[in-house]
C-alpha atoms as a PDB file:
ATOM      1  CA  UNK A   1       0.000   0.000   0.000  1.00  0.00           C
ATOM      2  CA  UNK A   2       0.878   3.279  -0.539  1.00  0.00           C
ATOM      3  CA  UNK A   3       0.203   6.055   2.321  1.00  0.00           C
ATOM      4  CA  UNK A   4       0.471   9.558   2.669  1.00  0.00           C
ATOM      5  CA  UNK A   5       0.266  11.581   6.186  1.00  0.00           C
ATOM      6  CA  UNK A   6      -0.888  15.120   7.122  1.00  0.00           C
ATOM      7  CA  UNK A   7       0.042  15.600  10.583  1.00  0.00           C
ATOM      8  CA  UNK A   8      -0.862  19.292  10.683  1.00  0.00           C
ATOM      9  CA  UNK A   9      -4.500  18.139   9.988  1.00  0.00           C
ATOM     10  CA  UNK A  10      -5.157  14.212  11.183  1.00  0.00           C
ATOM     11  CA  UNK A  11      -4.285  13.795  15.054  1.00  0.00           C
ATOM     12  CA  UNK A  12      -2.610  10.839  16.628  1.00  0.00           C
ATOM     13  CA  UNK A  13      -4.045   8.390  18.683  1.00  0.00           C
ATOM     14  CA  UNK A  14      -2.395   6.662  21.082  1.00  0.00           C
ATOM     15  CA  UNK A  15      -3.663   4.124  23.455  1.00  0.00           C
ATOM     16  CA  UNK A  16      -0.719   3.057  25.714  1.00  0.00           C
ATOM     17  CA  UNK A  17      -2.688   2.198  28.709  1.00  0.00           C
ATOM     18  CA  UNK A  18      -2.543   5.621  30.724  1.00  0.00           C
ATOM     19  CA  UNK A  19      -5.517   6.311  32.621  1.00  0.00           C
ATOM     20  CA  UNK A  20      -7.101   9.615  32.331  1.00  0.00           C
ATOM     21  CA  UNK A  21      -9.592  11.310  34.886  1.00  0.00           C
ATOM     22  CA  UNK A  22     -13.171  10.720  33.633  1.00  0.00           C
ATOM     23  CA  UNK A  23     -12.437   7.882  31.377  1.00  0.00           C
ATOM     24  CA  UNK A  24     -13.314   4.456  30.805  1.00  0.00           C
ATOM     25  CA  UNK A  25      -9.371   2.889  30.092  1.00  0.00           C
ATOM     26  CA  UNK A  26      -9.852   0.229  27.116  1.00  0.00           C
ATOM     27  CA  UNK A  27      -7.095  -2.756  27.784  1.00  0.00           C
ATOM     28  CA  UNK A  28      -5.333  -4.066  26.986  1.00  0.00           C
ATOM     29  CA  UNK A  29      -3.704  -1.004  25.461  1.00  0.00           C
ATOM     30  CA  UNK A  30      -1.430  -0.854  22.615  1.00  0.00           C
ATOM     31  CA  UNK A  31      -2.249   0.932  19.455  1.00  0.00           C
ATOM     32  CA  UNK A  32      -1.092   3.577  17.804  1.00  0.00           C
ATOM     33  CA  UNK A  33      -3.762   5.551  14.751  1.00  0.00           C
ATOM     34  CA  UNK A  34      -4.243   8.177  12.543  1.00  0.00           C
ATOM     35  CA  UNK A  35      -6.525   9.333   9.322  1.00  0.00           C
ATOM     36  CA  UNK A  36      -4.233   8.681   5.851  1.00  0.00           C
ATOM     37  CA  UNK A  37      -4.434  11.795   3.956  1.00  0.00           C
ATOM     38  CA  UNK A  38      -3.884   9.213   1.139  1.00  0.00           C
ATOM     39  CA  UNK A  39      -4.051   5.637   0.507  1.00  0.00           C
ATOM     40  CA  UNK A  40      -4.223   3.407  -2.182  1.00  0.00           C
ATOM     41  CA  UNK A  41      -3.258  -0.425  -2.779  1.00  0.00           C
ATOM     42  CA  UNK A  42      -4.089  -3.750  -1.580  1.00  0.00           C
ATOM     43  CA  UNK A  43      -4.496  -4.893   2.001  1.00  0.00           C
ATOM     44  CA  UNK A  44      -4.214  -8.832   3.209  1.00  0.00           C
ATOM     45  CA  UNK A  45      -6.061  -8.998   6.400  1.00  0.00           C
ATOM     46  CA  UNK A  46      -4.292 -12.563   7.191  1.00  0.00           C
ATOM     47  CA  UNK A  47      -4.826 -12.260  11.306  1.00  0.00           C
ATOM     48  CA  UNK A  48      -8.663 -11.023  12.790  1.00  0.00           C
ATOM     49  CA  UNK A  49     -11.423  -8.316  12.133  1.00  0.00           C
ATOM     50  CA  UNK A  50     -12.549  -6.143  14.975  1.00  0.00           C
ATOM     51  CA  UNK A  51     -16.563  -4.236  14.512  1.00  0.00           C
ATOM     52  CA  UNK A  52     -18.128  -1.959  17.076  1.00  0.00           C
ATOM     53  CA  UNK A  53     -21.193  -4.278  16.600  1.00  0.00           C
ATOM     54  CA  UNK A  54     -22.413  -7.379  18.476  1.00  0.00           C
ATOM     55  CA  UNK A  55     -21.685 -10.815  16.196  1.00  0.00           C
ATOM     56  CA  UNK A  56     -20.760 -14.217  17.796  1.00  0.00           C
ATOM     57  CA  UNK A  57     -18.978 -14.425  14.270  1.00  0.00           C
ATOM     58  CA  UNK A  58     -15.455 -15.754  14.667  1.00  0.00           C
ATOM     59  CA  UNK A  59     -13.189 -13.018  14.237  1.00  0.00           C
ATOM     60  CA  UNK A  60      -9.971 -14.694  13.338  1.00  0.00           C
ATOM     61  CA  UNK A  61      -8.833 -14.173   9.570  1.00  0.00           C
ATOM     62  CA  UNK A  62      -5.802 -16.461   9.393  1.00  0.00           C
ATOM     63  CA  UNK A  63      -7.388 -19.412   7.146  1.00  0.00           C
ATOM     64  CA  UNK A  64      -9.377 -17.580   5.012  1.00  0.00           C
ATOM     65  CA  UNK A  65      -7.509 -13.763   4.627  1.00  0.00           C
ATOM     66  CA  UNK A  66      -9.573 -10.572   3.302  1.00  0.00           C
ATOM     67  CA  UNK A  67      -8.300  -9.357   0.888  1.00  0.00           C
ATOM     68  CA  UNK A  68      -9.449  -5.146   0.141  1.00  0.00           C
ATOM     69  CA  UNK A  69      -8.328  -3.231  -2.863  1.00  0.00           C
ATOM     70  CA  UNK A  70      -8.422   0.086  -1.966  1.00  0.00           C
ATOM     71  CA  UNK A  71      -8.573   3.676  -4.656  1.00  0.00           C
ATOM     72  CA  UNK A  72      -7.987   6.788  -3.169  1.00  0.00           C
ATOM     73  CA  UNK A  73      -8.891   6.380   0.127  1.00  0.00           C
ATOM     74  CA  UNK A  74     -11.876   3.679  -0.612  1.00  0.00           C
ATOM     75  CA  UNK A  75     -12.529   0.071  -0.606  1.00  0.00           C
ATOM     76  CA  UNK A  76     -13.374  -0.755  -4.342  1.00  0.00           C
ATOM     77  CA  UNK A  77     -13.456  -4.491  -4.187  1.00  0.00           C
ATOM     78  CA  UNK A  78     -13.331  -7.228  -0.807  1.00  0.00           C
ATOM     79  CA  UNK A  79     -12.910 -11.035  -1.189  1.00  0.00           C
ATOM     80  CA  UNK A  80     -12.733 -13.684   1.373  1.00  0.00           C
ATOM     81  CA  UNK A  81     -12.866 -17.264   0.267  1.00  0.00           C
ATOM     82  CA  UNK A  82     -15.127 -18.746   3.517  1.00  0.00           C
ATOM     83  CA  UNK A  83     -18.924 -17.922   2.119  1.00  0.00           C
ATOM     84  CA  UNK A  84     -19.695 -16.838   5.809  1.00  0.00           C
ATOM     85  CA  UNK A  85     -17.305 -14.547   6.329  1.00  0.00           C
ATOM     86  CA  UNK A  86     -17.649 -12.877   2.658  1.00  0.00           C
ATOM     87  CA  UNK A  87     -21.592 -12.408   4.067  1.00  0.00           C
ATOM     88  CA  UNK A  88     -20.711 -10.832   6.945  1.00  0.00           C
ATOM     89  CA  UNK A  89     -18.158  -8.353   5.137  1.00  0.00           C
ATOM     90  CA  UNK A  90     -20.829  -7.778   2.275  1.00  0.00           C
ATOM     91  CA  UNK A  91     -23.570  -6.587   5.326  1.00  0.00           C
ATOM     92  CA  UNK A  92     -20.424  -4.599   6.641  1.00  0.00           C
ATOM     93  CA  UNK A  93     -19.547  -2.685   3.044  1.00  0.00           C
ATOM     94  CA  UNK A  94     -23.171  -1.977   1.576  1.00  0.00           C
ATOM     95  CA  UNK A  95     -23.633   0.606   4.664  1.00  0.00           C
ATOM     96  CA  UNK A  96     -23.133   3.828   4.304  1.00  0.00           C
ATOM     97  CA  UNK A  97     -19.545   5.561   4.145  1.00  0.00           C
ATOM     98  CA  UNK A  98     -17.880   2.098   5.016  1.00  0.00           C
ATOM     99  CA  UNK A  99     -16.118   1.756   2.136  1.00  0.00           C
ATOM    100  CA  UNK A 100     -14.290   4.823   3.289  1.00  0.00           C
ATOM    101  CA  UNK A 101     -10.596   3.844   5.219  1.00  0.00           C
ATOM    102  CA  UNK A 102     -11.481   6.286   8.338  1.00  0.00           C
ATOM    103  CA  UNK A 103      -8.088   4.824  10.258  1.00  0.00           C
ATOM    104  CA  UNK A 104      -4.727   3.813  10.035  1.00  0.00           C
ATOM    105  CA  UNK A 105      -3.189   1.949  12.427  1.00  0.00           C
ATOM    106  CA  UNK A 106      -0.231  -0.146  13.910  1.00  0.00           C
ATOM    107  CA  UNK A 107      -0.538  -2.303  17.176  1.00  0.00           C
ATOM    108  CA  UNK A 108       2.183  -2.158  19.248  1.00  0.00           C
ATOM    109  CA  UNK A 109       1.461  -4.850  22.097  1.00  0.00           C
ATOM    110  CA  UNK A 110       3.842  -7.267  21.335  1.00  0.00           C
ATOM    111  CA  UNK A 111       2.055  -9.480  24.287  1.00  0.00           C
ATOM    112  CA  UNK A 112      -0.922 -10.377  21.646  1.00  0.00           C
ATOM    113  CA  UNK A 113       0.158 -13.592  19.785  1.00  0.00           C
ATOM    114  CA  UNK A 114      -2.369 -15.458  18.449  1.00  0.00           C
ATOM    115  CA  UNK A 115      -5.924 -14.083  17.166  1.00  0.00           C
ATOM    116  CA  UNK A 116      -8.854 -14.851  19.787  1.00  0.00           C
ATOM    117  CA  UNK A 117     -12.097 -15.658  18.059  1.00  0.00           C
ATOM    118  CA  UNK A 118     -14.366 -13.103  20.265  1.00  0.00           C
ATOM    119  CA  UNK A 119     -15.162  -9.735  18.283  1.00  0.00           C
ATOM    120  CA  UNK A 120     -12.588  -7.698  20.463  1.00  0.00           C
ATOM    121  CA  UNK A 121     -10.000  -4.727  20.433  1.00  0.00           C
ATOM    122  CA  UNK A 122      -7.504  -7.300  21.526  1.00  0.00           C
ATOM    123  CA  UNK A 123      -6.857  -8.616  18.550  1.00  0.00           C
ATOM    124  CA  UNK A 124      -6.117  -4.941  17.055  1.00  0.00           C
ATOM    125  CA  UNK A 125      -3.817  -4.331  19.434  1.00  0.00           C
ATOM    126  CA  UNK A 126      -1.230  -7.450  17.529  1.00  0.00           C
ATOM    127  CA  UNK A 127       1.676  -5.913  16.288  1.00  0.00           C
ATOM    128  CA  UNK A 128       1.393  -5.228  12.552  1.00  0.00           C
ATOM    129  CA  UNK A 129      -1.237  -3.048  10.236  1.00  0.00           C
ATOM    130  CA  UNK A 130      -5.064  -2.298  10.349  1.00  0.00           C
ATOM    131  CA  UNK A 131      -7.367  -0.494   8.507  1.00  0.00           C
ATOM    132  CA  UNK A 132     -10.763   0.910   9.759  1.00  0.00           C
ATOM    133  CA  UNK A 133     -13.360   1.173   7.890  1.00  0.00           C
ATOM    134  CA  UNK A 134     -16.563   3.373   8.182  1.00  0.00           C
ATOM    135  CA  UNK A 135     -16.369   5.408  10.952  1.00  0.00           C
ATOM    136  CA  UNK A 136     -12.987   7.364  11.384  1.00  0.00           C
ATOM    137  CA  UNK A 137     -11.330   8.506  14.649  1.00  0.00           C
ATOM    138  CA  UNK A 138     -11.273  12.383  13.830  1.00  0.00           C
ATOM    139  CA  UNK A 139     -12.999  15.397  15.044  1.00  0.00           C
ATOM    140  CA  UNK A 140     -15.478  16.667  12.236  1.00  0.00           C
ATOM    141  CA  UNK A 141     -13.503  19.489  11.437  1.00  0.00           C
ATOM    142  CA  UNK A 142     -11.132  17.270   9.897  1.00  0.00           C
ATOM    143  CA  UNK A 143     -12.913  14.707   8.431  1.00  0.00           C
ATOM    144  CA  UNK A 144     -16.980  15.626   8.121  1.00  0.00           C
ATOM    145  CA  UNK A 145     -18.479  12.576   7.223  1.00  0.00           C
ATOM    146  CA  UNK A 146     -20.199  10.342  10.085  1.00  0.00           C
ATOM    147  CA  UNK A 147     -21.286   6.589  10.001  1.00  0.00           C
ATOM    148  CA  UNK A 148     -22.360   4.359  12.373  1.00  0.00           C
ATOM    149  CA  UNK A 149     -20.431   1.329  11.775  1.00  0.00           C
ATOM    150  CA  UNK A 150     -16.502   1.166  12.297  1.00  0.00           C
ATOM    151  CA  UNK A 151     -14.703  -2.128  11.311  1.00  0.00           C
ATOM    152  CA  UNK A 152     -10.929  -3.288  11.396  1.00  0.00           C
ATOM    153  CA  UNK A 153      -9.776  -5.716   8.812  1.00  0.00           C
ATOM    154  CA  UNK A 154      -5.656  -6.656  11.140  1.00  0.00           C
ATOM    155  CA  UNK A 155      -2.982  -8.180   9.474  1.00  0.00           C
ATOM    156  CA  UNK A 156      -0.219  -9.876  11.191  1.00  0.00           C
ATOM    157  CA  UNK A 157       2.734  -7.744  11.219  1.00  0.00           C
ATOM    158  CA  UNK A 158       3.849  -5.968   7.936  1.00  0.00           C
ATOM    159  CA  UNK A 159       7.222  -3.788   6.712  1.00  0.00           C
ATOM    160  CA  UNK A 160       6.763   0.061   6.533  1.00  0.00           C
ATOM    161  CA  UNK A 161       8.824   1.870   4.735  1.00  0.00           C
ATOM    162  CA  UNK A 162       8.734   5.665   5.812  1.00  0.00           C
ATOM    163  CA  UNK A 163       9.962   8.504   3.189  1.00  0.00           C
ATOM    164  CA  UNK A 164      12.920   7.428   0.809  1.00  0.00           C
ATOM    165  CA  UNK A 165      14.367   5.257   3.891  1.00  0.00           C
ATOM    166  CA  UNK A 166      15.868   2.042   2.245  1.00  0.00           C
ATOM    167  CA  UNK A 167      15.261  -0.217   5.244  1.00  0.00           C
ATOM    168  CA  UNK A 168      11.819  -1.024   6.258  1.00  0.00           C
ATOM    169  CA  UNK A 169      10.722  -1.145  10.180  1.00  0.00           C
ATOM    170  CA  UNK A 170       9.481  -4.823  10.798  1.00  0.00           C
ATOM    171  CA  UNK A 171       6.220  -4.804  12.682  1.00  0.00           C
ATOM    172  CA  UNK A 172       6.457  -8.540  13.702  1.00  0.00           C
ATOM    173  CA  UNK A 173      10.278  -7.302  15.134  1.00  0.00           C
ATOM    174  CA  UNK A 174      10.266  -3.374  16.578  1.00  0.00           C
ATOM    175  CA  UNK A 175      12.318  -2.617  19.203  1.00  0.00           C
ATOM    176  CA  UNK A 176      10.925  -0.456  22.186  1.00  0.00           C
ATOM    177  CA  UNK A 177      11.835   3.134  21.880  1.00  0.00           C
ATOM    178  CA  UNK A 178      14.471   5.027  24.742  1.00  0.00           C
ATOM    179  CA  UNK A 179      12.091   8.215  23.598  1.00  0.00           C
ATOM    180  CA  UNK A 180       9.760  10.208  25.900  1.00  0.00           C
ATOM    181  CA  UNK A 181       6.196   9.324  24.474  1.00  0.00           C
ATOM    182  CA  UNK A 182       5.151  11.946  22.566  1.00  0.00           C
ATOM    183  CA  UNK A 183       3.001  14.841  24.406  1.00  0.00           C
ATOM    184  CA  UNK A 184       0.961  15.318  21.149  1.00  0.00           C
ATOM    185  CA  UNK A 185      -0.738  12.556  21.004  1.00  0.00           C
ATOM    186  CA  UNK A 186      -4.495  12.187  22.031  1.00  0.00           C
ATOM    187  CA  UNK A 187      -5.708   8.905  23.930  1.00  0.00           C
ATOM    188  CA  UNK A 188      -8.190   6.499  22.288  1.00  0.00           C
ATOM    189  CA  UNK A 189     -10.452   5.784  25.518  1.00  0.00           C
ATOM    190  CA  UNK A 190     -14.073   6.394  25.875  1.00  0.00           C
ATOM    191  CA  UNK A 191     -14.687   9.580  27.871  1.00  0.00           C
ATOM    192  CA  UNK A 192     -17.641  10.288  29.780  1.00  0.00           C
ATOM    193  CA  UNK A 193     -20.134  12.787  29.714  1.00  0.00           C
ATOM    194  CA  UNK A 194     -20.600  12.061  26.184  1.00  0.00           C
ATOM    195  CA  UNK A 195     -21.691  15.312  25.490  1.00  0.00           C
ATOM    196  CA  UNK A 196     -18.261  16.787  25.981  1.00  0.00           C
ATOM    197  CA  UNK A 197     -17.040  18.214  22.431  1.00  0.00           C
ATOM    198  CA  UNK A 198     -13.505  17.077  23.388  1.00  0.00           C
ATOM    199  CA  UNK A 199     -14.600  13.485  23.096  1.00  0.00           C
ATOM    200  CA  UNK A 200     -12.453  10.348  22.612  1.00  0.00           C
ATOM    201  CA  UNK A 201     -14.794   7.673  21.297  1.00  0.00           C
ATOM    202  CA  UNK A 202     -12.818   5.244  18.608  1.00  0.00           C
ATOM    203  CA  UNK A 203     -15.108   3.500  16.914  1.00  0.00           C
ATOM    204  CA  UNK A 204     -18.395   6.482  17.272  1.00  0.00           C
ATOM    205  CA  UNK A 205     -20.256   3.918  19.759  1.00  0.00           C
ATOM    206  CA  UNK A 206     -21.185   6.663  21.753  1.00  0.00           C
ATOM    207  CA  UNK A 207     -21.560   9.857  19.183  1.00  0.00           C
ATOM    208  CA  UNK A 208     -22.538   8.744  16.258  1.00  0.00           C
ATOM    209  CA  UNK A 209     -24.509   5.461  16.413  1.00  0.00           C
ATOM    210  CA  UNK A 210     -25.315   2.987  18.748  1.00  0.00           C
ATOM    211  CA  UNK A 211     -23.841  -0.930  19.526  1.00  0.00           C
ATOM    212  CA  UNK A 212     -26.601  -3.370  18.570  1.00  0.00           C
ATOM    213  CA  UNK A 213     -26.950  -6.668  17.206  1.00  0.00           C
ATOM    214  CA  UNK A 214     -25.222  -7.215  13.753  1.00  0.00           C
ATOM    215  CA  UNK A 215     -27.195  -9.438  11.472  1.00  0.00           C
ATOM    216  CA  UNK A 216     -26.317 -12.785  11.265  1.00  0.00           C
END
């Protein structure tokens, strides 16, 4: 895939496990997200899908990858070779604005091994690549469309190349950084009131739609 970044515009997310006053803290933590300015390519979802819906659907994706070809910034074509799980995605991609990639994001908790079937944030939070789809993780000034559904299609690890470096960073093999966390970075946990403007809501549970029962 190719990706382009506008940090001036998109804020950070960072969800390192830091509890904040008035917050719900989401663990485990370990997850690091943005909005691409620009992205284009293919994406092989080879470990789990997370929804901010109710399924008992198994979530893992390692025998049977998705597969998403993406055109500036949108999900033009999905396959999946299991019939059940190329349902679920088609339910997933004929709502509005899902087609839209809303996130970027990298896992960092190199803890998470395996893929657990239960529809969960744990499995985001492998080290390696996800997209979200549908609902994005920006305030509206940035990024003005709204939809109710939010889903992340996780692959296992992944290279990133940043700039014109020749050496890629290894997901599956990252060394912790000696750095001070960034201060710039916003936190990814559910904050409560919910009317608060400042809100931190990842997947629009709380402002823009509501978590119900996904159709089977």
């Amino acid at each position: 895939m190719r990706v382009q970044l506008n940090n001036d515009r998109y804020r950070w997310i960072s969800n390192r496990g830091v509890w904040r006053q008035g917050n719900f803290l989401m663990l485990p933590p370990g997850e690091v997200a943005t909005y691409p300015a620009f992205i284009e390519g293919i994406l092989v979802a080879d470990f789990a899908f997370n929804a901010n819906v109710i399924t008992d659907k198994d979530a893992r994706l390692e025998n049977h990858p998705v597969t998403v070809h993406i055109e500036d910034g949108k999900a033009v074509k999905v396959e999946c070779t299991d019939p059940e799980t190329m349902m679920f995605l088609q339910q997933c991609f004929t709502m509005h604005c899902v087609n839209n990639v809303g996130e970027l994001g990298f896992g960092t908790n190199v803890a998470i091994g395996a893929a657990i079937p239960l529809n969960s944030h744990i499995n985001e939070r492998r080290p390696g690549v996800h997209l979200g789809f549908g609902d994005h993780n920006q305030f509206s000034s940035a990024v003005s469309y709204t939809c109710s559904l939010h889903i992340d299609l996780i692959a296992s690890g992944g290279l990133v190349w940043v700039d014109d470096e020749s050496v890629p960073f290894d997901l599956d093999d990252l060394a912790p950084s000696s750095q001070p966390h960034p201060q710039n970075l916003l936190g990814e946990d559910l904050r409560s009131p919910i009317d608060d403007l400042e809100i931190d809501d990842c997947c629009g549970v709380l402002t823009r739609g509501r978590l119900e029962l996904f159709p089977q």
